[in-house]
C-alpha atoms as a PDB file:
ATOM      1  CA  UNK A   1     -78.060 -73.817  63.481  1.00  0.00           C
ATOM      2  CA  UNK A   2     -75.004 -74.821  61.522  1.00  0.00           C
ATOM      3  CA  UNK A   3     -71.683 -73.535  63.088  1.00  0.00           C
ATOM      4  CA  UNK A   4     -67.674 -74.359  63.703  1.00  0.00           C
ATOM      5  CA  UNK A   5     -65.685 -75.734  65.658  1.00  0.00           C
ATOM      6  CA  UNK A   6     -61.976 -75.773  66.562  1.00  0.00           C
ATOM      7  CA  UNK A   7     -61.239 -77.943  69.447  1.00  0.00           C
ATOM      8  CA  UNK A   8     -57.996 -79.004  70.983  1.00  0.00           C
ATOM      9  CA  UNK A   9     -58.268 -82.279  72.257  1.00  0.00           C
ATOM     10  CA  UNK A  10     -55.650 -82.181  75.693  1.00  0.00           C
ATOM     11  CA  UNK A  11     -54.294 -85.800  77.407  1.00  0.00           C
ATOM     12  CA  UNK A  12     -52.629 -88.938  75.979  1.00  0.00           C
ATOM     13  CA  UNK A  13     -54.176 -89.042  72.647  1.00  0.00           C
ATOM     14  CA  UNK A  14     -51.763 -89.152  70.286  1.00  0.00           C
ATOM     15  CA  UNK A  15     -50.271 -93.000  69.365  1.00  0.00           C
ATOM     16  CA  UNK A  16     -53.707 -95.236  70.679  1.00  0.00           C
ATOM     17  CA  UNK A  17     -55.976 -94.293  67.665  1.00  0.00           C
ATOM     18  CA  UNK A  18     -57.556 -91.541  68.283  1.00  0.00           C
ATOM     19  CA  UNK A  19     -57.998 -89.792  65.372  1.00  0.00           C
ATOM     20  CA  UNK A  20     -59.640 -93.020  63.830  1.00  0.00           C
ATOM     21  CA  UNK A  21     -61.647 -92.883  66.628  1.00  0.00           C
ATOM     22  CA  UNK A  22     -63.175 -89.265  66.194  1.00  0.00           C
ATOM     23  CA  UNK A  23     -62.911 -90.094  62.240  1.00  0.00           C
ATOM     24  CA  UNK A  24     -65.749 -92.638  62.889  1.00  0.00           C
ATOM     25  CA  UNK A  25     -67.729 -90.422  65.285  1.00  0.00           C
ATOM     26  CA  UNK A  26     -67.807 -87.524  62.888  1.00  0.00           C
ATOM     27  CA  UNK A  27     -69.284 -89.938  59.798  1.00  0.00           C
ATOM     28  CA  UNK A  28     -71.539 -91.617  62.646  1.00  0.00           C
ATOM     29  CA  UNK A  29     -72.647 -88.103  63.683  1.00  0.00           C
ATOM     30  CA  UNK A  30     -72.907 -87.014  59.833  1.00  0.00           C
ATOM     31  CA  UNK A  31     -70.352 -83.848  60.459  1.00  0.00           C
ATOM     32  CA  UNK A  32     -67.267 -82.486  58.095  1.00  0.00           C
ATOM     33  CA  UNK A  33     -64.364 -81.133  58.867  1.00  0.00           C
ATOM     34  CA  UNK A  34     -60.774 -82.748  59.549  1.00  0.00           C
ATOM     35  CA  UNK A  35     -58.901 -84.369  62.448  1.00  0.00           C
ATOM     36  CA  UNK A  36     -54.510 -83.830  62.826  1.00  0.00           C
ATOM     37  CA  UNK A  37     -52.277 -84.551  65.204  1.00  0.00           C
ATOM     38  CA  UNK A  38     -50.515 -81.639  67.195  1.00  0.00           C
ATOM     39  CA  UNK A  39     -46.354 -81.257  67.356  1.00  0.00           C
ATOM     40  CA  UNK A  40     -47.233 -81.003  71.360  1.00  0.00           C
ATOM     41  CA  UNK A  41     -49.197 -84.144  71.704  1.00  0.00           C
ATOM     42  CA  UNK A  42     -52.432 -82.414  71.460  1.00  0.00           C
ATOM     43  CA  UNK A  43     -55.081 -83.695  68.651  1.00  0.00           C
ATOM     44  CA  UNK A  44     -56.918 -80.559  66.677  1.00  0.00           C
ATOM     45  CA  UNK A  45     -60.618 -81.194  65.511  1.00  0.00           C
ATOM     46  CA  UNK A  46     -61.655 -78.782  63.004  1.00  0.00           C
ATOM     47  CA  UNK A  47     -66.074 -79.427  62.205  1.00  0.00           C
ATOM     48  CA  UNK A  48     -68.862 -78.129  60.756  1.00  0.00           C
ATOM     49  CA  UNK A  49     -72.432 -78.930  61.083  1.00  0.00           C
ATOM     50  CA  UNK A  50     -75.879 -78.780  63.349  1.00  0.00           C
ATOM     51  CA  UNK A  51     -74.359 -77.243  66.942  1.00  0.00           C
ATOM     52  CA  UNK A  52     -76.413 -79.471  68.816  1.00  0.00           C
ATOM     53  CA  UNK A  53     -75.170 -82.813  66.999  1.00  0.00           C
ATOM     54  CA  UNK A  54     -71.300 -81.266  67.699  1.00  0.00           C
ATOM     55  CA  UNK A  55     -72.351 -80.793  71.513  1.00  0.00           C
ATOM     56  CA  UNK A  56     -73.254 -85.042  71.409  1.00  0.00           C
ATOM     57  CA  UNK A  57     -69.963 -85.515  69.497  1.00  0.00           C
ATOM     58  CA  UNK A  58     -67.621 -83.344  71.659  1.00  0.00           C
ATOM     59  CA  UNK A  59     -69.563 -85.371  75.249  1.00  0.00           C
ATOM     60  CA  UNK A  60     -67.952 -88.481  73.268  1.00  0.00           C
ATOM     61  CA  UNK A  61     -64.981 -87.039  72.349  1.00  0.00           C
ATOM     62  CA  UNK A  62     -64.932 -86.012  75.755  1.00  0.00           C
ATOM     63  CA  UNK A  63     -65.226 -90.086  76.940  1.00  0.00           C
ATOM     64  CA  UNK A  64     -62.275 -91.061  74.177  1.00  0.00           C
ATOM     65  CA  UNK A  65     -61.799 -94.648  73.217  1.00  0.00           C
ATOM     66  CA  UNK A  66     -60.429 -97.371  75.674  1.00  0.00           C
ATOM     67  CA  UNK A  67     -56.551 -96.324  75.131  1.00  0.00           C
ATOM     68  CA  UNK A  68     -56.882 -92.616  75.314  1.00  0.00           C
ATOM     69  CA  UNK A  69     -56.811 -90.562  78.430  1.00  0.00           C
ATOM     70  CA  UNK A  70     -58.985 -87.063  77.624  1.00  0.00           C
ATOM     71  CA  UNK A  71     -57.746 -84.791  80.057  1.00  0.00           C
ATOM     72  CA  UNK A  72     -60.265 -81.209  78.505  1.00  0.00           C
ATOM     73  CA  UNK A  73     -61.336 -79.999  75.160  1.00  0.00           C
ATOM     74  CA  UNK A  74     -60.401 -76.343  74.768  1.00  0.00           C
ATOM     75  CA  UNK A  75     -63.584 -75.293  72.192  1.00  0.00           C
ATOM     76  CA  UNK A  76     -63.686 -71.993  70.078  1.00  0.00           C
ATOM     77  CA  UNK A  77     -66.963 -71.621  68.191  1.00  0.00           C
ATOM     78  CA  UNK A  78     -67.393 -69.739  64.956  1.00  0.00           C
ATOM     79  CA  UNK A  79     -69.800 -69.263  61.764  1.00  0.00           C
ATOM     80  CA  UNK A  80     -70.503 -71.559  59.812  1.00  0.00           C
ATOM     81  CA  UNK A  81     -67.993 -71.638  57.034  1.00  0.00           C
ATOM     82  CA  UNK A  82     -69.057 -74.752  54.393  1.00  0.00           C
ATOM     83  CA  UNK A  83     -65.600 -75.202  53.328  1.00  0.00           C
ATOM     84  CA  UNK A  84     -65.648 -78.989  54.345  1.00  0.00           C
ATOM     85  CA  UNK A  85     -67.708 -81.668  51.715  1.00  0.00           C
ATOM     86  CA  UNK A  86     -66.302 -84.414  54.543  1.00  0.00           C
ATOM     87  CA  UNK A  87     -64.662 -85.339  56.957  1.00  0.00           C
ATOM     88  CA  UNK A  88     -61.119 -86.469  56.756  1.00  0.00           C
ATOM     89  CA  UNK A  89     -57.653 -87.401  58.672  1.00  0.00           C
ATOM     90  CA  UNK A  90     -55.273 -84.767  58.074  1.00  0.00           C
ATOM     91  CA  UNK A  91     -51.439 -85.902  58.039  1.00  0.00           C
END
């Protein structure tokens, strides 16, 4: 089932790549949506797609890449909207 989600990403991930990190996981994992950095230091995911292929992408989200330190993902899961074609870094 298609769905939503918002997820603030919590822990050193701003400043070691991260969003060009979960940029290539989303394309990898064929979701849309958009990835930003956060005034506080947090990184926001916004995506859209198959819930079940989001729950794999969060668990690597979760593991970060080699410079990041993921402390939690704070998830909120809605419906399905279909306003992203892509997925994109937001500035």
């Amino acid at each position: 089932m298609d769905s939503l989600a918002k997820i603030w990403v919590i822990g050193r991930v701003q400043g070691v790549g991260f969003r060009y990190f979960v940029y290539r996981l989303a394309k990898q994992y064929g979701l849309t949506g958009i990835v930003k950095n956060l005034f506080d230091g947090r990184v926001y995911i916004e995506i859209e797609g198959d819930r079940e292929i989001m729950q794999a992408f969060m668990k690597d989200v979760e593991r970060g890449n080699s410079w990041a330190d993921v402390v939690k993902l704070d998830v909120g899961w809605q419906k399905f909207s279909g306003k992203y074609k892509t997925f994109e870094i937001a500035y």
